[in-house]
Every structure is written in C-alpha cells, then in structure tokens.
PDB file of N, CA and C in Angstrom:
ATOM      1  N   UNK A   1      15.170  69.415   5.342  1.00  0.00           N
ATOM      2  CA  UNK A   1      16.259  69.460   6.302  1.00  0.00           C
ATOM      3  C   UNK A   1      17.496  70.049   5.642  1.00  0.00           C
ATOM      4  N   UNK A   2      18.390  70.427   6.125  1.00  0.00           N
ATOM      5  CA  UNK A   2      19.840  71.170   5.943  1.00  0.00           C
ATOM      6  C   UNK A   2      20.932  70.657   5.971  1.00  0.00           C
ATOM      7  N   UNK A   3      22.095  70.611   5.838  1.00  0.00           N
ATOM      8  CA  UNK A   3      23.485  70.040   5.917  1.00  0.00           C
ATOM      9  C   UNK A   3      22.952  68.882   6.898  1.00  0.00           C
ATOM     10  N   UNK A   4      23.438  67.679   5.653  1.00  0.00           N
ATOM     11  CA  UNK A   4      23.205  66.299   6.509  1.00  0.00           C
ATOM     12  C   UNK A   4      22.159  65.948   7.087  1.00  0.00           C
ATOM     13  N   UNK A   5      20.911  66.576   6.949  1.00  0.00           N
ATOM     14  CA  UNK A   5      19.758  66.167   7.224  1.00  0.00           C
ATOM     15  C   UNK A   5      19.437  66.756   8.410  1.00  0.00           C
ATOM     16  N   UNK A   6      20.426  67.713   9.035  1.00  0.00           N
ATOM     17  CA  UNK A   6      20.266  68.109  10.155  1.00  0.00           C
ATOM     18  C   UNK A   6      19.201  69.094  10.484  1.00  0.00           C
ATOM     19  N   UNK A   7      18.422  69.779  11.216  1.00  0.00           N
ATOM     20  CA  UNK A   7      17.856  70.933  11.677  1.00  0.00           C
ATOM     21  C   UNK A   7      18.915  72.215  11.874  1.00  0.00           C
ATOM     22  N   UNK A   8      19.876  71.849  12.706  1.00  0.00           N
ATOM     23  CA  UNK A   8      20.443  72.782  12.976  1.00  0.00           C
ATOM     24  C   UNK A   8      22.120  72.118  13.412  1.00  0.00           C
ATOM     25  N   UNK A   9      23.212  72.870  12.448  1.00  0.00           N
ATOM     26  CA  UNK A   9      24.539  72.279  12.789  1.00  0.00           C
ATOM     27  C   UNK A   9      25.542  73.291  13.063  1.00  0.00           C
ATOM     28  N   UNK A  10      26.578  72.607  13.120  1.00  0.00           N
ATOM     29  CA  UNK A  10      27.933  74.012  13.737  1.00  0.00           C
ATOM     30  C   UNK A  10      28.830  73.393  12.818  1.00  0.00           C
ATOM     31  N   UNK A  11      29.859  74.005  12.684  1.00  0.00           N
ATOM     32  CA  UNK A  11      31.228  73.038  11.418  1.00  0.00           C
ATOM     33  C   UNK A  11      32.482  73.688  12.329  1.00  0.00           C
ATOM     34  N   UNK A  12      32.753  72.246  12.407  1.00  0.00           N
ATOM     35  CA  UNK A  12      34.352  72.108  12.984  1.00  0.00           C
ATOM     36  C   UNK A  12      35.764  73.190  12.411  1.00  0.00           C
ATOM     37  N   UNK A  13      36.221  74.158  13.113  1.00  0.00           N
ATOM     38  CA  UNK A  13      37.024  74.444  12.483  1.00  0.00           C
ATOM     39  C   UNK A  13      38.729  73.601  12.281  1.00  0.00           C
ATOM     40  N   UNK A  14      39.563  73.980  11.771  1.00  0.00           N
ATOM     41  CA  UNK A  14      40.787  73.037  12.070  1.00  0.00           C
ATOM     42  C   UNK A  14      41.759  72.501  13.248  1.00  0.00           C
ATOM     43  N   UNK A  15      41.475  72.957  14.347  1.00  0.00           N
ATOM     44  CA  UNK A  15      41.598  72.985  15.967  1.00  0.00           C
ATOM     45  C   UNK A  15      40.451  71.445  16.206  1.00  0.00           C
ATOM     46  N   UNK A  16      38.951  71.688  15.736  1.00  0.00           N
ATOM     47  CA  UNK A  16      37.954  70.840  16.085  1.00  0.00           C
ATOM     48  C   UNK A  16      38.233  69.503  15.210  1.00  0.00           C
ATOM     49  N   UNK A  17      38.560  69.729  13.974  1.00  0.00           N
ATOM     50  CA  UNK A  17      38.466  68.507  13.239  1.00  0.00           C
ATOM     51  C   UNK A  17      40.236  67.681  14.168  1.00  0.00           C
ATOM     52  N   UNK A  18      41.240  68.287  14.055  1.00  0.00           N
ATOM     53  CA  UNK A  18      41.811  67.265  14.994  1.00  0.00           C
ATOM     54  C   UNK A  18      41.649  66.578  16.028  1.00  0.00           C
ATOM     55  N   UNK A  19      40.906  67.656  16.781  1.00  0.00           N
ATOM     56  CA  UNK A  19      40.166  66.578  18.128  1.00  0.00           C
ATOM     57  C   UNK A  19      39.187  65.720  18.225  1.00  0.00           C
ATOM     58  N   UNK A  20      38.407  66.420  17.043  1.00  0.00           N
ATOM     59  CA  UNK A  20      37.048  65.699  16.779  1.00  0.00           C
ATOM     60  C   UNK A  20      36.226  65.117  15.922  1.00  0.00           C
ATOM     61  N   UNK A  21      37.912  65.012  14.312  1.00  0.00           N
ATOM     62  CA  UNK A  21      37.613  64.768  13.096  1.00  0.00           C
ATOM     63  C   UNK A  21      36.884  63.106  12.978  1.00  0.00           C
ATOM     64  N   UNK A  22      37.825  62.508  13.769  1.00  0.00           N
ATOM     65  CA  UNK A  22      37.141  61.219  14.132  1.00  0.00           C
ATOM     66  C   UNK A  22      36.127  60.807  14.328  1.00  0.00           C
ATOM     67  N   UNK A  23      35.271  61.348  15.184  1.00  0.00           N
ATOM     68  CA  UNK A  23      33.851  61.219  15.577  1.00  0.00           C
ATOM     69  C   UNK A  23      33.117  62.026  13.957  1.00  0.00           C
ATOM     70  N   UNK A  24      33.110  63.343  14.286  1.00  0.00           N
ATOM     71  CA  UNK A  24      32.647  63.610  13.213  1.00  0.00           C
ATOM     72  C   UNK A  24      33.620  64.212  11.599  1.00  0.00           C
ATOM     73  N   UNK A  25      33.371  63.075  10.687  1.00  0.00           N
ATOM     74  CA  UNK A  25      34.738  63.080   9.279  1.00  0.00           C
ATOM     75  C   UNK A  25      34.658  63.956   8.594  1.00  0.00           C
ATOM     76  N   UNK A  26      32.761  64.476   8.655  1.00  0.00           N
ATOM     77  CA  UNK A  26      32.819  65.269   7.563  1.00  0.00           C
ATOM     78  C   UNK A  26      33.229  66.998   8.233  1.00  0.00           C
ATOM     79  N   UNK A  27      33.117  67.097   8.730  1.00  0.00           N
ATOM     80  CA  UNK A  27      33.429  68.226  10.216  1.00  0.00           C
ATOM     81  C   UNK A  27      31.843  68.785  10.164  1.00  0.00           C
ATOM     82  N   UNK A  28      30.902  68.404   9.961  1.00  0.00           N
ATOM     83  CA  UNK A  28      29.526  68.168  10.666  1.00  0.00           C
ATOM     84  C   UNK A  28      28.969  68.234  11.863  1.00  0.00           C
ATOM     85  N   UNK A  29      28.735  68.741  12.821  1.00  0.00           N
ATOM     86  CA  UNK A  29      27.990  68.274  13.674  1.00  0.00           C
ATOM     87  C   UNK A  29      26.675  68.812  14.087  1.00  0.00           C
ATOM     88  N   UNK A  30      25.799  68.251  14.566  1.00  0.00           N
ATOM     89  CA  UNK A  30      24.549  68.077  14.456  1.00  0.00           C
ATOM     90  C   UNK A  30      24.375  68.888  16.086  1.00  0.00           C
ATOM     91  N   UNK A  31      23.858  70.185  16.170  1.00  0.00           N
ATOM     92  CA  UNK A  31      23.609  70.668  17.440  1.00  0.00           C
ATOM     93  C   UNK A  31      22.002  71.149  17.757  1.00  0.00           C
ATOM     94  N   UNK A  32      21.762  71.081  19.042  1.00  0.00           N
ATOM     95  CA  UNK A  32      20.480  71.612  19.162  1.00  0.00           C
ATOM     96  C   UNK A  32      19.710  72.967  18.924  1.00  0.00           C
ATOM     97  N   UNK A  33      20.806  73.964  18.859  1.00  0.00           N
ATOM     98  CA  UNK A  33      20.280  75.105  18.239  1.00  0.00           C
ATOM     99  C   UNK A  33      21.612  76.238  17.476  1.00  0.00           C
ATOM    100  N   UNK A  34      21.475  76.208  16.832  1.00  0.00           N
ATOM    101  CA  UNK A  34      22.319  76.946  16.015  1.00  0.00           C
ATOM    102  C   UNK A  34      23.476  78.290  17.089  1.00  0.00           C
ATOM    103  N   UNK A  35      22.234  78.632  17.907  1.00  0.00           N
ATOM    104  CA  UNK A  35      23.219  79.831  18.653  1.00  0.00           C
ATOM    105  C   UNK A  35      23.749  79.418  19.886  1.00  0.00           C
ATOM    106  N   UNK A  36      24.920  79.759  19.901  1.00  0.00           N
ATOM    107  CA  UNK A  36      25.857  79.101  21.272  1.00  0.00           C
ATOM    108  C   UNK A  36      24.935  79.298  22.639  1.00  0.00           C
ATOM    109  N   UNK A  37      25.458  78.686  23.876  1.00  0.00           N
ATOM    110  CA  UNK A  37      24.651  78.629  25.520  1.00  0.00           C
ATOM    111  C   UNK A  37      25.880  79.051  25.962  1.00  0.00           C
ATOM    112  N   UNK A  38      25.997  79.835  27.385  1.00  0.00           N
ATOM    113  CA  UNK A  38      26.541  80.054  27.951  1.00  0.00           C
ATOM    114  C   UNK A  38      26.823  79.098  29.064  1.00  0.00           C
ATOM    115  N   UNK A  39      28.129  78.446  29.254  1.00  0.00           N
ATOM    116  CA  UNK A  39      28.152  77.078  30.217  1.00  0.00           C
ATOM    117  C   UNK A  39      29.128  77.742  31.035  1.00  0.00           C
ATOM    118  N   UNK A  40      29.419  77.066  32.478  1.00  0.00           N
ATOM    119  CA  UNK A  40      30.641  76.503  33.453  1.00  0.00           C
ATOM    120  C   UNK A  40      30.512  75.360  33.541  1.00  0.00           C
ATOM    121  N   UNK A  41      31.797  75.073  33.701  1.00  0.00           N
ATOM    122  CA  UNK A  41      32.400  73.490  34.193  1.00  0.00           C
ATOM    123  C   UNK A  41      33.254  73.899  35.288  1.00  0.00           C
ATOM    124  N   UNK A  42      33.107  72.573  36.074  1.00  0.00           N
ATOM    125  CA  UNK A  42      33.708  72.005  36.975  1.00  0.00           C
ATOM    126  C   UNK A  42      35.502  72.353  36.629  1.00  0.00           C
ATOM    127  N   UNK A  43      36.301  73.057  37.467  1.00  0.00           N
ATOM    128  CA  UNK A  43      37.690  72.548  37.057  1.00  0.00           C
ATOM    129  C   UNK A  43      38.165  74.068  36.382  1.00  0.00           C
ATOM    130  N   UNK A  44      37.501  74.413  35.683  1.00  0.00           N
ATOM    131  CA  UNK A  44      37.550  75.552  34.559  1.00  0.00           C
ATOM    132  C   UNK A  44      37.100  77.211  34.810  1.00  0.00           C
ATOM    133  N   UNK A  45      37.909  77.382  34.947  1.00  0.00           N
ATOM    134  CA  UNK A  45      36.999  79.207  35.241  1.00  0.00           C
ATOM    135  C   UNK A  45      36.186  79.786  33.747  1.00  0.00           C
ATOM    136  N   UNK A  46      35.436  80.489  34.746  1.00  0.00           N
ATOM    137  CA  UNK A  46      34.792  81.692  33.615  1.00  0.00           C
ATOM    138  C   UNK A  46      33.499  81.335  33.097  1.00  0.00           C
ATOM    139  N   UNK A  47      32.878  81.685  31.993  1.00  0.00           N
ATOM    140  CA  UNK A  47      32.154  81.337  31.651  1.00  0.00           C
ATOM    141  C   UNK A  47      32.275  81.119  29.894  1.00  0.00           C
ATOM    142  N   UNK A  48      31.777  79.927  29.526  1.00  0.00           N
ATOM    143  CA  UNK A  48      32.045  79.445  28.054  1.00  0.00           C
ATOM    144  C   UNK A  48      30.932  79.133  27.030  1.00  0.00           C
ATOM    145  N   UNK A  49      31.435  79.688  26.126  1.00  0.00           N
ATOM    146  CA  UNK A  49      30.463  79.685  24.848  1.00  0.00           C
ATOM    147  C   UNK A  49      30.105  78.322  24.318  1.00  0.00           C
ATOM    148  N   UNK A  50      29.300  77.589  24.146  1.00  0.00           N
ATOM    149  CA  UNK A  50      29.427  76.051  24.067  1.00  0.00           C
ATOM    150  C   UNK A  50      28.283  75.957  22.849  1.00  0.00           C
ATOM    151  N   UNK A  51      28.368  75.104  22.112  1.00  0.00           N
ATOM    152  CA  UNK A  51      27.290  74.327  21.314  1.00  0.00           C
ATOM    153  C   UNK A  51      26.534  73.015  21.954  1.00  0.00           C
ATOM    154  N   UNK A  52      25.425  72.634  21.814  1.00  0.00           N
ATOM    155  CA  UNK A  52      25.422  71.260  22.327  1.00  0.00           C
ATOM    156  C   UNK A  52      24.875  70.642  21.418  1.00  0.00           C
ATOM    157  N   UNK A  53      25.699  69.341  21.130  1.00  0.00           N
ATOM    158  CA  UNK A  53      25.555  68.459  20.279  1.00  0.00           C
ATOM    159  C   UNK A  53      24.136  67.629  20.637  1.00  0.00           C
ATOM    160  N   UNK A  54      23.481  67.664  19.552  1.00  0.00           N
ATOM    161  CA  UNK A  54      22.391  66.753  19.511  1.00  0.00           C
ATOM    162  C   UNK A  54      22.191  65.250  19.972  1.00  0.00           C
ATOM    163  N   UNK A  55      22.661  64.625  21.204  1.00  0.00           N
ATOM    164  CA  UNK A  55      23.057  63.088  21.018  1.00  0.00           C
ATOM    165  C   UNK A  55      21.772  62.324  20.224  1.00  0.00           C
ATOM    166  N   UNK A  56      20.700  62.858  20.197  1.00  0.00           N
ATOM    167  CA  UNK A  56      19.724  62.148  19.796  1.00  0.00           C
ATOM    168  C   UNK A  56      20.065  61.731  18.227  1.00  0.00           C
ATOM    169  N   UNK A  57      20.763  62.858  17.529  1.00  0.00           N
ATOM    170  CA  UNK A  57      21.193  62.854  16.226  1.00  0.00           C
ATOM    171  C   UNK A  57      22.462  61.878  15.436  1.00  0.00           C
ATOM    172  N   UNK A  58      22.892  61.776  16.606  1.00  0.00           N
ATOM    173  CA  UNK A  58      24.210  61.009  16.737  1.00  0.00           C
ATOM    174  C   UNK A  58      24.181  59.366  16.096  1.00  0.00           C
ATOM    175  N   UNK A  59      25.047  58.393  15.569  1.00  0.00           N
ATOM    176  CA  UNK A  59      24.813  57.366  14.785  1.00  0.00           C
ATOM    177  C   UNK A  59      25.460  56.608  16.505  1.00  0.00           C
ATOM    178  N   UNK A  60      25.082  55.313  16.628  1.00  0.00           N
ATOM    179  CA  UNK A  60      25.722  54.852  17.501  1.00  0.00           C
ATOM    180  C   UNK A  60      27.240  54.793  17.497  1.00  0.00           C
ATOM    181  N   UNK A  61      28.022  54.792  16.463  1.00  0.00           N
ATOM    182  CA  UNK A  61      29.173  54.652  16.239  1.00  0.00           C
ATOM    183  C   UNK A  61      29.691  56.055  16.505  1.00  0.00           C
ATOM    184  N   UNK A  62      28.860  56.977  16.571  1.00  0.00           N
ATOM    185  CA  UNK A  62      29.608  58.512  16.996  1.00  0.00           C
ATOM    186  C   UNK A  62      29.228  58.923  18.280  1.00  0.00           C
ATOM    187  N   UNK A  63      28.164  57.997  18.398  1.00  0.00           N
ATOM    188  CA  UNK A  63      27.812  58.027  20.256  1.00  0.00           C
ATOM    189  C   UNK A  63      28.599  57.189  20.833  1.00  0.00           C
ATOM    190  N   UNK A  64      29.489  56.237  21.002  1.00  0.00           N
ATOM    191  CA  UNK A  64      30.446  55.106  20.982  1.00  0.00           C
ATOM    192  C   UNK A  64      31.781  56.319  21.044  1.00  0.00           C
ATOM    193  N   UNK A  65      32.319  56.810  19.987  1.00  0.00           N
ATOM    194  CA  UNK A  65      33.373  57.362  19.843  1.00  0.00           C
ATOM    195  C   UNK A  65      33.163  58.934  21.240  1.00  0.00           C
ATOM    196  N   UNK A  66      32.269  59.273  21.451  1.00  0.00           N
ATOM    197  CA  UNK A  66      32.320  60.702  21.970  1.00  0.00           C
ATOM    198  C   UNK A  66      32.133  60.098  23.406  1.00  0.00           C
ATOM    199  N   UNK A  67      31.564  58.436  23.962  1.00  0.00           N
ATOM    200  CA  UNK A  67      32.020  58.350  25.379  1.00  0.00           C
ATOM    201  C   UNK A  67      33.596  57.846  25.479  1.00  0.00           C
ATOM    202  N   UNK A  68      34.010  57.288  24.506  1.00  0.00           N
ATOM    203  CA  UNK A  68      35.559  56.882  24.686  1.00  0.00           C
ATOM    204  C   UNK A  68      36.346  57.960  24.623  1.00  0.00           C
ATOM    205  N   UNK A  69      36.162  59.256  24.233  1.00  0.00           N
ATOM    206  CA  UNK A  69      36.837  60.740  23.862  1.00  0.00           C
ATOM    207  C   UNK A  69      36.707  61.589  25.580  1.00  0.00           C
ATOM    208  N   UNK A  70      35.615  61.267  26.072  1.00  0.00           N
ATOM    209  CA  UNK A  70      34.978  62.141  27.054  1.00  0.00           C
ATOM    210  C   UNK A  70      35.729  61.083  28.268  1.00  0.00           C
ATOM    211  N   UNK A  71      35.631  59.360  28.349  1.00  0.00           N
ATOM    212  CA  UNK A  71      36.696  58.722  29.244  1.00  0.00           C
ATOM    213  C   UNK A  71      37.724  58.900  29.314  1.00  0.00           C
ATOM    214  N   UNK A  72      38.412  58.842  27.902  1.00  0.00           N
ATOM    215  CA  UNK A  72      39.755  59.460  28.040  1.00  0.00           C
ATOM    216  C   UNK A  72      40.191  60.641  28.550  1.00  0.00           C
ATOM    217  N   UNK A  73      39.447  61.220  28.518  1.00  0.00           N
ATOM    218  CA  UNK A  73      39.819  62.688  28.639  1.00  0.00           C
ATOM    219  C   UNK A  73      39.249  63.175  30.549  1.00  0.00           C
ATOM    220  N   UNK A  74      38.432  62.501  30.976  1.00  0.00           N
ATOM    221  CA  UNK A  74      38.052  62.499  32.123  1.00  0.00           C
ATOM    222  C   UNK A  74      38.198  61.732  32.950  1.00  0.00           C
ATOM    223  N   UNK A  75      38.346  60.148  32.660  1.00  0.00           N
ATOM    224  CA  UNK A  75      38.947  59.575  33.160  1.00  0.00           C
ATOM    225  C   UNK A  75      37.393  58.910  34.260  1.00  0.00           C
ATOM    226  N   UNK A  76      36.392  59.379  33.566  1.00  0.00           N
ATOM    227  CA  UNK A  76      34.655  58.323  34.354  1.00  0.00           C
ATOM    228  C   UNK A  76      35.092  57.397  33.678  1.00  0.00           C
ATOM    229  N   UNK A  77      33.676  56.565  34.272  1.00  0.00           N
ATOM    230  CA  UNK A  77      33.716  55.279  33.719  1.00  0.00           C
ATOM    231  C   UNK A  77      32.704  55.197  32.469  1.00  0.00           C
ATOM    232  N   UNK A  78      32.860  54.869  31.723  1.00  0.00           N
ATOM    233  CA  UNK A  78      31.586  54.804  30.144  1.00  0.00           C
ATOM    234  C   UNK A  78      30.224  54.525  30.358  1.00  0.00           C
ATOM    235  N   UNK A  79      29.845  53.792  31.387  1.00  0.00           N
ATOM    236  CA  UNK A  79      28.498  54.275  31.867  1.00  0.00           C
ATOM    237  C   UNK A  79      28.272  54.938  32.216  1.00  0.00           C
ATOM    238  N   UNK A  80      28.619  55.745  33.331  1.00  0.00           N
ATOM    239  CA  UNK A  80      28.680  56.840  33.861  1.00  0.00           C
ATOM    240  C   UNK A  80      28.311  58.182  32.755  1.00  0.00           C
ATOM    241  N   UNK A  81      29.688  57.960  32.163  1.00  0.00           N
ATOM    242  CA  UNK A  81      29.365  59.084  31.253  1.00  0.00           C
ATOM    243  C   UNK A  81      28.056  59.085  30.314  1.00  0.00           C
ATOM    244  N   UNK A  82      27.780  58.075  29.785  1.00  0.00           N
ATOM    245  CA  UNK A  82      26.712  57.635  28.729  1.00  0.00           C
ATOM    246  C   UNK A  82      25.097  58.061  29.595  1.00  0.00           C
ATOM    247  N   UNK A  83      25.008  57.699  30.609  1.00  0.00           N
ATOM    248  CA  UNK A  83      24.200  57.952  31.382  1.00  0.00           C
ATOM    249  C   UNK A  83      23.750  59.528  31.437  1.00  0.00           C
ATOM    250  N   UNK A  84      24.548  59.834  31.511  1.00  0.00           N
ATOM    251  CA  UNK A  84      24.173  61.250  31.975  1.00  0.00           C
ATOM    252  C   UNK A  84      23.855  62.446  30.531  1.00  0.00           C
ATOM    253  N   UNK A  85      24.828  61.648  29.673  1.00  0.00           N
ATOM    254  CA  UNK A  85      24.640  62.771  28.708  1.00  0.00           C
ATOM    255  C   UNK A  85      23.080  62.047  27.954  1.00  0.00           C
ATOM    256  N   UNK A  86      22.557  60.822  28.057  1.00  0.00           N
ATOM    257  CA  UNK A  86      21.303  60.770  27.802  1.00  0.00           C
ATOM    258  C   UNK A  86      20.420  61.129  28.750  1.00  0.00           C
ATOM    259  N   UNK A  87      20.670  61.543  30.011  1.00  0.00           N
ATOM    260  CA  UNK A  87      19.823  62.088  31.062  1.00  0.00           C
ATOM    261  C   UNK A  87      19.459  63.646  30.187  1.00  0.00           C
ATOM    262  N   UNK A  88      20.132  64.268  30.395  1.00  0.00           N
ATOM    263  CA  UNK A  88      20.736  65.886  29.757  1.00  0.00           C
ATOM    264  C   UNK A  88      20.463  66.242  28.040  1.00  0.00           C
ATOM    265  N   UNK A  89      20.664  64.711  27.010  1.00  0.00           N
ATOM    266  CA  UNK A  89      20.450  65.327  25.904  1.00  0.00           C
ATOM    267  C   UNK A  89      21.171  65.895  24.670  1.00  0.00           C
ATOM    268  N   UNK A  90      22.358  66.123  25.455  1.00  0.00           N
ATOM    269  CA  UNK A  90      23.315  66.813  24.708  1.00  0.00           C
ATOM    270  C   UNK A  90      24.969  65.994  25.426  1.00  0.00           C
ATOM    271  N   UNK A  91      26.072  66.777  24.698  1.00  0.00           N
ATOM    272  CA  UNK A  91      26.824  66.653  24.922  1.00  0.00           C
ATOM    273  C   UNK A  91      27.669  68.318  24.540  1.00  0.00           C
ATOM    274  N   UNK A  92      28.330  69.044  25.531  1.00  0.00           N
ATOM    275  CA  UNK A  92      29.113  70.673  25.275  1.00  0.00           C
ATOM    276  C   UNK A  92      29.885  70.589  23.909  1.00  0.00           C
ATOM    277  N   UNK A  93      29.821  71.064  22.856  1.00  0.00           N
ATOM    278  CA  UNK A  93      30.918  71.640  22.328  1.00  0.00           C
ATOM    279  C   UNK A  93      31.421  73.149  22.316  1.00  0.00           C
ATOM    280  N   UNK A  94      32.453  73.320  23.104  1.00  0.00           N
ATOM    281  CA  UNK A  94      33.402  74.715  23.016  1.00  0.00           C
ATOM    282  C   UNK A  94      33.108  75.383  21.855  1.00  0.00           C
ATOM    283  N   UNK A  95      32.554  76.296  21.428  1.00  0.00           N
ATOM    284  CA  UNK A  95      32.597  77.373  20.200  1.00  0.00           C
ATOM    285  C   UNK A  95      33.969  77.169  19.713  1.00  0.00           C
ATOM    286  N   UNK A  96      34.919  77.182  20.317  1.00  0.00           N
ATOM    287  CA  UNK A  96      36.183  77.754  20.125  1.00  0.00           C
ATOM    288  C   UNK A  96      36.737  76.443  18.968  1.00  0.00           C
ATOM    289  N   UNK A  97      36.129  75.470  18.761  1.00  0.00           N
ATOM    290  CA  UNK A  97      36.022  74.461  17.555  1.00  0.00           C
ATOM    291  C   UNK A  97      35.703  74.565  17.028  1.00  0.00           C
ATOM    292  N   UNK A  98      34.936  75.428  16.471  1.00  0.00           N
ATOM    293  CA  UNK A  98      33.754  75.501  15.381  1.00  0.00           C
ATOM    294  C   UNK A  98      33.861  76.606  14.676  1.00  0.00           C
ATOM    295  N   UNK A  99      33.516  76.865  13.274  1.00  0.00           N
ATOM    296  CA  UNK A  99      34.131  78.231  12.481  1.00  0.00           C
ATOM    297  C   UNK A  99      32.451  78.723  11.997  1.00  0.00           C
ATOM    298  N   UNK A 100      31.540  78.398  12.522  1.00  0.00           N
ATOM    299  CA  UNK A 100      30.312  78.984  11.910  1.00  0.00           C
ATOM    300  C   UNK A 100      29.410  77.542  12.314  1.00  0.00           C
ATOM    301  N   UNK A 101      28.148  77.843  11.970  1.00  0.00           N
ATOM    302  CA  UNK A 101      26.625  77.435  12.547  1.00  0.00           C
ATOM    303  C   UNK A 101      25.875  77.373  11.467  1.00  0.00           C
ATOM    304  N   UNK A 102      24.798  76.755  11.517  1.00  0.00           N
ATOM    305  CA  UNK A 102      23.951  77.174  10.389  1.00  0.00           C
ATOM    306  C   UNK A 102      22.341  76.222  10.528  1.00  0.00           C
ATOM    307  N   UNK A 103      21.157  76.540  10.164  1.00  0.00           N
ATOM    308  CA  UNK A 103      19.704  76.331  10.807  1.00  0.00           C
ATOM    309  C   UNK A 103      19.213  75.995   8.794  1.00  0.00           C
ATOM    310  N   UNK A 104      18.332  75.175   9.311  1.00  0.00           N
ATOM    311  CA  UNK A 104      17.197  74.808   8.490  1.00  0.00           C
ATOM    312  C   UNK A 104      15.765  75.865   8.373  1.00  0.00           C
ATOM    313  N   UNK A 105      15.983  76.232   9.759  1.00  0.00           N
ATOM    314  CA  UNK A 105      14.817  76.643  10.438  1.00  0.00           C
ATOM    315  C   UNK A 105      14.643  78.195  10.449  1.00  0.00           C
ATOM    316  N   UNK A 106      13.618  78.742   9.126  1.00  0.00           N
ATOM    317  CA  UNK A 106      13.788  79.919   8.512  1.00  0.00           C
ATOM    318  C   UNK A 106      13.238  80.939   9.692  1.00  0.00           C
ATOM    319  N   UNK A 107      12.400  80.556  10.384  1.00  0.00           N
ATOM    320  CA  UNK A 107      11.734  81.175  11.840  1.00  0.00           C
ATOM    321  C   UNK A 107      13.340  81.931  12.633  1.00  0.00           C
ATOM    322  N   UNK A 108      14.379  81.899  11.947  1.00  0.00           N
ATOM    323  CA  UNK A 108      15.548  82.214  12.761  1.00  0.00           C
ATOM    324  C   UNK A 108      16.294  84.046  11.698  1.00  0.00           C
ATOM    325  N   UNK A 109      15.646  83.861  10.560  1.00  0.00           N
ATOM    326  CA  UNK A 109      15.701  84.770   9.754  1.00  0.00           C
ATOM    327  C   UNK A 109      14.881  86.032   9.902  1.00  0.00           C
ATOM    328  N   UNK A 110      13.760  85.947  10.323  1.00  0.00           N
ATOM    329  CA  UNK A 110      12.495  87.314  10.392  1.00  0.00           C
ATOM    330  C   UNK A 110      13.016  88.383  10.596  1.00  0.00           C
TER     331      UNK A 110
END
C-alpha cells in the first residue's frame, strides 16, 4: 500500500488543510481513485472537478468530524447526512483543495 496505507490519495493543499486540516492532520486523504470526477451540486453552477473521499477508509473519528463539517456547513441533520454518504460511498472533495494525487496502483502507469 502507499501514503498511509492508502490505495489511492489526494494531499490537501493550504486552502484544504484550513478547512480540512482537522479532519485530516496529516493533509492525507484517502480517495477512491486518484483522478478527479466531474460533479454538480445543488445551489452551485457549472460543473466541478471533485475527488471522492473514501468513507470506507475513514477512522470513525474522521467520519464523526466530516458529518459535523458537512452539518455545519449545510445545515441537515447528522443522520441524514451520515446516511447518505454511506448509501453513495464517498464523500466530494473540490480539487481546488488539493495540490496533487497519487496511486499505489501501478496498472495506472502503462
């Protein structure tokens, strides 16, 4: 395995670690595939470059911190939110946090 035991991660740039140094300290995070998805949201125009965080990878204490980040900030209720992002799997991170990516998984090199 690779940075932190991960398969595949993204690293917080200095924009991400303020918002998101908390959850993740080491600016780590653990995503499902190294290359960004193209998302919309609700609220938001356009279309956005996103990472998605692995929740499966997640320690409870950083799954804990990212529904109290996502209530605050949205203003659901913590089941609600918790619910769904284990329905789904993931949780979005914006590219626009992150200063680079990086894979375990040499099948990405050929």
């Amino acid at each position: 395995m690779g940075k932190n035991n991960y398969h595949h991660w993204a690293n917080l740039n200095d924009d991400g670690e303020k918002k998101l140094g908390h959850i993740f300290p080491d600016g780590v995070v653990p995503v499902k595939c190294m290359i960004v998805s193209r998302a919309t949201f609700e609220n938001k125009n356009g279309v956005h470059e996103i990472f998605k965080i692995d929740w499966n990878e997640l320690t409870e204490e950083q799954k804990i911190h990212c529904v109290e980040y996502l209530h605050q900030k949205h203003h659901a209720h913590d089941d609600v939110i918790r619910k769904d992002i284990e329905r789904i799997g993931y949780v979005p991170l914006q590219s626009k946090y992150t200063c680079g990516s990086g894979t375990d998984q040499v099948q990405f090199f050929l």
